[in-house]
Protein backbone atom coordinates (compact mmCIF):
# COMPACT_ATOMS: atom_id res chain seq x y z
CA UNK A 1 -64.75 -48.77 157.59
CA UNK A 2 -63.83 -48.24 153.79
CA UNK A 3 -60.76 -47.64 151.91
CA UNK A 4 -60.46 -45.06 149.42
CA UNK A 5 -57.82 -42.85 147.48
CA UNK A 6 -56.93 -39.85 145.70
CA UNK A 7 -54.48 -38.39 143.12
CA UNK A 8 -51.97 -35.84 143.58
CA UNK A 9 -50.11 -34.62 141.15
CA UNK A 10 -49.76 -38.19 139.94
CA UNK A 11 -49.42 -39.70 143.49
CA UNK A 12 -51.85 -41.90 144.91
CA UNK A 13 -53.04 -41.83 148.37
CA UNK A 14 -54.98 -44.20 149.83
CA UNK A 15 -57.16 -43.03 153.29
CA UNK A 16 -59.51 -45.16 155.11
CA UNK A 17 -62.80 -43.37 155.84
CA UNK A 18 -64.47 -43.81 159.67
CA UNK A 19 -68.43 -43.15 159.53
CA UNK A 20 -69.06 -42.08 163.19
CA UNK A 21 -71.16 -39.46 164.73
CA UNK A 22 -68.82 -36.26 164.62
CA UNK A 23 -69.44 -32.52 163.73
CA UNK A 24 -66.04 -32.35 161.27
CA UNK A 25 -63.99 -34.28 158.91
CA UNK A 26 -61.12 -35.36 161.09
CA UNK A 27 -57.93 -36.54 159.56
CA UNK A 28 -54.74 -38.11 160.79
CA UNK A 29 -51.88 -40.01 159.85
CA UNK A 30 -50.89 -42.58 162.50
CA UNK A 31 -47.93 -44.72 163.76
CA UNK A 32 -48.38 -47.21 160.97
CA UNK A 33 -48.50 -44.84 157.90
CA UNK A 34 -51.93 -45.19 157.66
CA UNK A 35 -54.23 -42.37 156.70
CA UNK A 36 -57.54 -42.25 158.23
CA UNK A 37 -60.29 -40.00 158.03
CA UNK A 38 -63.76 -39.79 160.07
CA UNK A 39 -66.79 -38.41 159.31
CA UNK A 40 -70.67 -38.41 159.38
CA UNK A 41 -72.71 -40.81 157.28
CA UNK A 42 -74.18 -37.18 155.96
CA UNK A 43 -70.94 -36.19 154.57
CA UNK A 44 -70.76 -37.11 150.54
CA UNK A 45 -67.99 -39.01 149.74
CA UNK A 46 -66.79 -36.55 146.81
CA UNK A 47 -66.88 -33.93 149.90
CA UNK A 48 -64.55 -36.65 151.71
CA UNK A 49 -62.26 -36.75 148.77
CA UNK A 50 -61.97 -33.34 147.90
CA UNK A 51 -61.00 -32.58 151.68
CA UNK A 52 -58.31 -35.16 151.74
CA UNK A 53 -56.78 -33.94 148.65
CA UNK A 54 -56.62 -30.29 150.02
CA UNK A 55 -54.39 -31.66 152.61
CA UNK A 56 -52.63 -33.96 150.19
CA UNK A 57 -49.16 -32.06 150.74
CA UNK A 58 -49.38 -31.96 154.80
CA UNK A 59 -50.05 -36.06 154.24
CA UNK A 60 -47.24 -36.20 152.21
CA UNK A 61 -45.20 -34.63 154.81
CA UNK A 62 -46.05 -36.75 157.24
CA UNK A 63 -45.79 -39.81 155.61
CA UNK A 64 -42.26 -39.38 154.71
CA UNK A 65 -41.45 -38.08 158.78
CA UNK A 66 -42.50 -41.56 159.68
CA UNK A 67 -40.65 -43.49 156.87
CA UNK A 68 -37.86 -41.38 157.79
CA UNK A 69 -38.58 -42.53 161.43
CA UNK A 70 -38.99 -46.60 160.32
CA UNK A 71 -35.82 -46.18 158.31
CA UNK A 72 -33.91 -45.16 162.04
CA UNK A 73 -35.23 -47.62 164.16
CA UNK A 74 -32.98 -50.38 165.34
CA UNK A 75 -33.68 -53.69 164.89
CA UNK A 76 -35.73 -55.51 167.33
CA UNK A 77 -34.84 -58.48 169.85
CA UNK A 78 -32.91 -59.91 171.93
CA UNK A 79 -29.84 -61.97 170.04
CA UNK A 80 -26.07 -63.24 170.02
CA UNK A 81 -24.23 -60.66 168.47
CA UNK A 82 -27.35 -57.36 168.55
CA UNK A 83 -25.37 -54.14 169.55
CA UNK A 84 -26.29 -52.36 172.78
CA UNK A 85 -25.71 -48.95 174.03
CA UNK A 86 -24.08 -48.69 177.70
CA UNK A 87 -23.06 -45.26 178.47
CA UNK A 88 -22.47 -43.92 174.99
CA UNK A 89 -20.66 -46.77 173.55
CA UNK A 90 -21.95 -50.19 171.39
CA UNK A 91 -20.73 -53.06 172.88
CA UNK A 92 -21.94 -56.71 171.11
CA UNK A 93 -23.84 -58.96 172.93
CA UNK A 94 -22.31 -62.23 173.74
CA UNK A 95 -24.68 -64.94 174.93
CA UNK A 96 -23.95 -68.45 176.91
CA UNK A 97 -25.59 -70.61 179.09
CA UNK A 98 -24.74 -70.53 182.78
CA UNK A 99 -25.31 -69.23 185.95
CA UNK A 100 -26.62 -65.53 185.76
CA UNK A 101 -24.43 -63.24 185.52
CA UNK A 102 -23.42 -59.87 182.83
CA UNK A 103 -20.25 -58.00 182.46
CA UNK A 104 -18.61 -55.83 180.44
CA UNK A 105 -15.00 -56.77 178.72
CA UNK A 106 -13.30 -54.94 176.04
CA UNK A 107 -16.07 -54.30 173.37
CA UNK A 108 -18.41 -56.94 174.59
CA UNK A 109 -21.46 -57.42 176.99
CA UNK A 110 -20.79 -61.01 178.31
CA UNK A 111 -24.31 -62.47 179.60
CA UNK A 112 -24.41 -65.60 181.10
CA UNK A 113 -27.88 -67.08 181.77
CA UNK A 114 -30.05 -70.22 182.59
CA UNK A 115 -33.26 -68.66 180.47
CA UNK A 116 -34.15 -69.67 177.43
CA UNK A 117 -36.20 -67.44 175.42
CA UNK A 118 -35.69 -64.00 174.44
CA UNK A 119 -38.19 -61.94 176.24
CA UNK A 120 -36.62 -63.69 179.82
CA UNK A 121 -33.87 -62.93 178.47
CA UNK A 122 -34.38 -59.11 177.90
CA UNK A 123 -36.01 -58.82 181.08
CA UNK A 124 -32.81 -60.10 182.83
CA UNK A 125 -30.68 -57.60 180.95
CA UNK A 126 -32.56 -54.66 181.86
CA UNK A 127 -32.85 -55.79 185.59
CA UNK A 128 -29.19 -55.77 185.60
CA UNK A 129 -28.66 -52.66 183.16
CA UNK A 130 -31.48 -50.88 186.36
CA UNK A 131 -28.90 -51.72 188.83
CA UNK A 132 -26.28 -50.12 187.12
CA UNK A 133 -28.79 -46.99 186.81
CA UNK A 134 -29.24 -46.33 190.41
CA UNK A 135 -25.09 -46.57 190.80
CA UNK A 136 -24.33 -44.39 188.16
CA UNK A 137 -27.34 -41.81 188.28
CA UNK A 138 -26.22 -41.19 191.58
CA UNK A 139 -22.84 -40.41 190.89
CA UNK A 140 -24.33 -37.69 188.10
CA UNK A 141 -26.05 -36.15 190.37
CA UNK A 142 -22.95 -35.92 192.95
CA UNK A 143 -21.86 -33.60 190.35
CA UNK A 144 -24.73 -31.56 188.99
CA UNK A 145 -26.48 -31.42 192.39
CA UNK A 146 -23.68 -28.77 193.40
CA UNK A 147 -24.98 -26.31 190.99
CA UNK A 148 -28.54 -25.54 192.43
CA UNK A 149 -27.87 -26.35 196.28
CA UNK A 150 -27.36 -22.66 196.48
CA UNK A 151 -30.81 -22.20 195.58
CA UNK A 152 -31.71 -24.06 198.72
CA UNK A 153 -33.27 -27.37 196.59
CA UNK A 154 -32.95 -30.21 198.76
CA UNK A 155 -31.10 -33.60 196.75
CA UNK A 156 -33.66 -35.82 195.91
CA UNK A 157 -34.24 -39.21 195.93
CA UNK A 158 -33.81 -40.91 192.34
CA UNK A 159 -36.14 -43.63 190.91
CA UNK A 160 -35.41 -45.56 188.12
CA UNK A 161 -38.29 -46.29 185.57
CA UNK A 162 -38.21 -47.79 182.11
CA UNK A 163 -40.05 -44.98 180.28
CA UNK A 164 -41.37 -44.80 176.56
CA UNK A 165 -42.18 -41.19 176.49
CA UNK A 166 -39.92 -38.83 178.77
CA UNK A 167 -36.78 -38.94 179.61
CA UNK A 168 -37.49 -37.64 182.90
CA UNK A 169 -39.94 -36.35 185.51
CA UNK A 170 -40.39 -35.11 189.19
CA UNK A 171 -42.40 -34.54 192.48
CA UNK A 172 -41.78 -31.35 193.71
CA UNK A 173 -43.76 -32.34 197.05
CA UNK A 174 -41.81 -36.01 197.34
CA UNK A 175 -38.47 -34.59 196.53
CA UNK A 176 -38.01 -37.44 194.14
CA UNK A 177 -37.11 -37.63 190.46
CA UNK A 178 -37.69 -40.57 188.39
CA UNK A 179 -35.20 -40.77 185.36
CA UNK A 180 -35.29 -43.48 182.16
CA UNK A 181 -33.47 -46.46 182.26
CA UNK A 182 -32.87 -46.08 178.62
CA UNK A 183 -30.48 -43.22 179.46
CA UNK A 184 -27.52 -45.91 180.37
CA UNK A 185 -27.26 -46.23 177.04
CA UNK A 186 -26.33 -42.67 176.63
CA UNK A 187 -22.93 -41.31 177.27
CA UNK A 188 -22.27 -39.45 180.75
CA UNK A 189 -23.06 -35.49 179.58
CA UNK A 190 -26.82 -36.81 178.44
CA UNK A 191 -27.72 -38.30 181.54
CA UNK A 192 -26.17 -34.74 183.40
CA UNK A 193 -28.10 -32.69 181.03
CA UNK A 194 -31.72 -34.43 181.71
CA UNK A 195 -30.23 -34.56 185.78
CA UNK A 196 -30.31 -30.60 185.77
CA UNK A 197 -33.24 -29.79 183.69
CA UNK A 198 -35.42 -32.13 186.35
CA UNK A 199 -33.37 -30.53 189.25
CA UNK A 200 -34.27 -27.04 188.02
CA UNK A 201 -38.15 -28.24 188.13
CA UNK A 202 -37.86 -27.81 191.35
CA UNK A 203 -37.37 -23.95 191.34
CA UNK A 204 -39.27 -23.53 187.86
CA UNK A 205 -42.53 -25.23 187.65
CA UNK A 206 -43.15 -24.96 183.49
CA UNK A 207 -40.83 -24.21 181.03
CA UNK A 208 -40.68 -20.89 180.94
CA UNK A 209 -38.21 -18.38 179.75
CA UNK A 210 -36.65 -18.09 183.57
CA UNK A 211 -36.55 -21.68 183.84
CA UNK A 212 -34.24 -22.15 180.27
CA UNK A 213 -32.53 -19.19 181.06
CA UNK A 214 -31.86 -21.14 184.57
CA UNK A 215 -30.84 -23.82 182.31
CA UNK A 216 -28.47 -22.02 180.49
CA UNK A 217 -26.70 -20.44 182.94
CA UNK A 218 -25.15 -23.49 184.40
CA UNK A 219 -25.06 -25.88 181.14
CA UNK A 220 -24.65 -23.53 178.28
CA UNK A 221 -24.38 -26.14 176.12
CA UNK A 222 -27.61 -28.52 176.91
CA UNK A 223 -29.34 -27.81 173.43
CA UNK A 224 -26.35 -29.83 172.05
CA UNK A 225 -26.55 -32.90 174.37
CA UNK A 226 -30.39 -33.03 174.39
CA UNK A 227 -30.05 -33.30 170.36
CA UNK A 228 -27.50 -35.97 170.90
CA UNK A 229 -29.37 -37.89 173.46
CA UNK A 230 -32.77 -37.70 171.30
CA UNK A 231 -30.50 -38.84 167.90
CA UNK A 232 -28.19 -41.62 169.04
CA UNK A 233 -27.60 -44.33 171.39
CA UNK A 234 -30.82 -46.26 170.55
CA UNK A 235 -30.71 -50.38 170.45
CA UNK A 236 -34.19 -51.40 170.45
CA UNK A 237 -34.09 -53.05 173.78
């Protein structure tokens, strides 16, 4: 591995270049901001450079979508005083030292516990904020089941995962749906929004224009609470 750069109109981009056995210059700007490129040892390096700087602007772009990204992320940890989301509203953590036990007063989340480091910590909080999940996820879909029963969908049975990626899946064949645990930090008409897209799954496989226009139908506006739910309520926990 080697690092090398480039000028564009006056910026400076630095890329670092992969020798491996592949057919094509591949380029890609990951997670970190990092630009890296791969190619064969039988690629020049002037042939290197010359490709990177024809995608100078698309780099660019990119690189500023992930600053933009950085700049939006909440702070990490687990600390007296961090705001958390429950159910579409901050609340500021208040720790002391007890037996276990969390509740919610005013504009507080009150957590009493014998641990001692953050990550135990943490862990205990979103034990308690999964058995809040199953109690309130349940009571969503008391209300949004209703709207596809007609279509002869049996309820399902809800798991509760802590998911990086999705907000939601299902099993058709098991009848269950597993929903995030980061959506109790969400307000009420997120959680019924992701509830009914995963429910109508069940009659539409893929996303296809019958299963949105399903969609629509019975939440006309669930464009407006997915961008909500995919723009706010984040804490880092």
């Amino acid at each position: 591995m080697s690092t090398h750069t480039i000028q564009y109109e006056g910026i400076e981009l630095e890329f670092e270049l992969i020798r491996k056995d592949v057919k094509y210059i591949n380029l890609r700007v990951n997670k970190h901001g990092k630009v890296v490129v791969s190619a064969s040892k039988k690629v020049p390096l002037t042939v290197i450079q010359d490709f990177v700087e024809s995608k100078s602007l698309w780099i660019i772009t990119h690189l500023a979508e992930i600053e933009k990204l950085r700049q939006n992320l909440p702070p990490t940890g687990f600390y007296e005083g961090k705001t958390l989301y429950y159910l579409g509203k901050p609340y500021q953590l208040v720790l002391s030292k007890g037996s276990s036990h969390i509740e919610i007063q005013d504009d507080k989340i009150q957590m009493t516990s014998n641990s001692t480091t953050e990550n135990a910590l943490r862990d205990e909080y979103l034990l308690w904020l999964k058995q809040q999940a199953y109690l309130k996820f349940e009571k969503v879909m008391d209300h949004i089941y209703p709207l596809v029963a007609p279509y002869g969908i049996k309820r399902p049975t809800i798991q509760v995962r802590n998911m990086k990626t999705l907000w939601g899946s299902c099993t058709t064949e098991g009848n269950t749906i597993r929903l995030n645990l980061q959506l109790m930090k969400s307000s009420e008409d997120c959680i019924e929004q992701v509830v009914l897209h995963e429910l109508a799954h069940f009659l539409h496989k893929n996303h296809s224009e019958e299963f949105y226009a399903f969609l629509s139908a019975r939440m006309p506006d669930w464009k407006d609470r997915k961008g909500k739910l995919e723009s706010k309520f984040k804490d880092g926990v």
